[in-house]
Protein backbone atom coordinates (compact mmCIF):
# COMPACT_ATOMS: atom_id res chain seq x y z
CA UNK A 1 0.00 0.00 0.00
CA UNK A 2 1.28 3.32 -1.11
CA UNK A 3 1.90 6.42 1.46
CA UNK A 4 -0.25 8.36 1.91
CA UNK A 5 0.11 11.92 1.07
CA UNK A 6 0.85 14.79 3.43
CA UNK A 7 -0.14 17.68 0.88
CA UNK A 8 0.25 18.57 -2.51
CA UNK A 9 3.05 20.43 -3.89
CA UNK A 10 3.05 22.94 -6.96
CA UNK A 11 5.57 21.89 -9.38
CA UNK A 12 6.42 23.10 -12.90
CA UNK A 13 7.94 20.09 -14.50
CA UNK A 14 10.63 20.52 -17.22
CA UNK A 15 10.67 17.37 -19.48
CA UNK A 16 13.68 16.91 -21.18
CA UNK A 17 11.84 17.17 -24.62
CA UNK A 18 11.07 20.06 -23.87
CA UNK A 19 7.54 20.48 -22.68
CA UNK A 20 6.78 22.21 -19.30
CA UNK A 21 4.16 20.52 -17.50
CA UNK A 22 2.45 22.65 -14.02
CA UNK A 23 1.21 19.78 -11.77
CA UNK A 24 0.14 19.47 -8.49
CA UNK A 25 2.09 16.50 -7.23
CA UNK A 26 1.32 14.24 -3.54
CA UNK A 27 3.84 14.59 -1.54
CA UNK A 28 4.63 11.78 1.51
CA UNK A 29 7.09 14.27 3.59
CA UNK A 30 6.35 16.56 5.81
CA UNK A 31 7.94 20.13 5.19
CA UNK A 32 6.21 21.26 2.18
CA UNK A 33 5.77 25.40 3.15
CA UNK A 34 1.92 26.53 3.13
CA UNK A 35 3.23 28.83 -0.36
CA UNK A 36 4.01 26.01 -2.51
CA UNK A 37 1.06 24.04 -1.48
CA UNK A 38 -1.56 23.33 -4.19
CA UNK A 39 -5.38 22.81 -2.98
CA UNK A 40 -5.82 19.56 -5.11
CA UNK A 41 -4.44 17.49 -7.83
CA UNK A 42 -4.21 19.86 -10.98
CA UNK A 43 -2.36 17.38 -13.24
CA UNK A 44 -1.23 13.76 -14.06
CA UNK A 45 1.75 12.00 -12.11
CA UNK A 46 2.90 10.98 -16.05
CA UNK A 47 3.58 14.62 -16.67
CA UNK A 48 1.80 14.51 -19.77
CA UNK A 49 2.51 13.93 -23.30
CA UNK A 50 4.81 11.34 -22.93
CA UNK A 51 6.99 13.05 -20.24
CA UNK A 52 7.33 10.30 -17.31
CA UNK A 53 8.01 12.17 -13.88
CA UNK A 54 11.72 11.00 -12.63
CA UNK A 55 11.11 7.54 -10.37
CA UNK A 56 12.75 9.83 -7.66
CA UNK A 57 11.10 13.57 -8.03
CA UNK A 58 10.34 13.15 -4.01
CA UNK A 59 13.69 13.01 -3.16
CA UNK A 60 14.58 16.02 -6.29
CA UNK A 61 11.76 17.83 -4.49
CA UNK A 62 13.42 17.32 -1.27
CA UNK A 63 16.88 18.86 -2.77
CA UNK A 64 15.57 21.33 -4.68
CA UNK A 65 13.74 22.75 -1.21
CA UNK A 66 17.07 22.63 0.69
CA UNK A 67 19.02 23.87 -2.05
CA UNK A 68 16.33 27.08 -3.05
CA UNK A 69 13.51 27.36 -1.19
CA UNK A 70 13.82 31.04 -1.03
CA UNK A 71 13.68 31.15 -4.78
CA UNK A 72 10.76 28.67 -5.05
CA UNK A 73 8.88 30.82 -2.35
CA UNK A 74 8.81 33.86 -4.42
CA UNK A 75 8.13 31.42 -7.98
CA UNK A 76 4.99 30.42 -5.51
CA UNK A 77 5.89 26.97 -7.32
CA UNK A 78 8.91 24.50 -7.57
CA UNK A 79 10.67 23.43 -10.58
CA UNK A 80 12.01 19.59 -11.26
CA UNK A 81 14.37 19.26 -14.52
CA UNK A 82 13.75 16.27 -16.46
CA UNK A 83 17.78 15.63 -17.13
């Protein structure tokens, strides 16, 4: 059985073909700050036209927060790279 989720997080996903998908992804960690916080699911964990999300986007999510999270604040969103 799958976590489940603490919140939902407002990412703009950068697929490396180079679509840019906004989602509202579940997130299983605690953390996520009220600003980045989406109210419900506003896209599809596949990212869309063929662009899979990265097996491990929790733990880029997680890295991304430590590494920018003033940045992401003021975006009101956080960005994962498709590399």
């Amino acid at each position: 059985m799958s976590p489940q989720p603490t919140g939902y997080l407002g990412v703009l996903f950068l697929c490396r073909r180079g679509h840019e998908h906004r989602l509202c992804l579940p997130i299983t960690h605690s953390g996520v700050p009220p600003q980045l916080q989406c109210p419900a699911p506003a896209g599809t964990a596949q990212g869309g036209t063929g662009c899979p999300l990265p097996s491990d986007y929790e733990s880029q999510i997680r890295q991304a927060m430590r590494g920018s999270l003033q940045e992401w604040l003021r975006l009101g969103y956080l960005v994962i790279i498709d590399h």
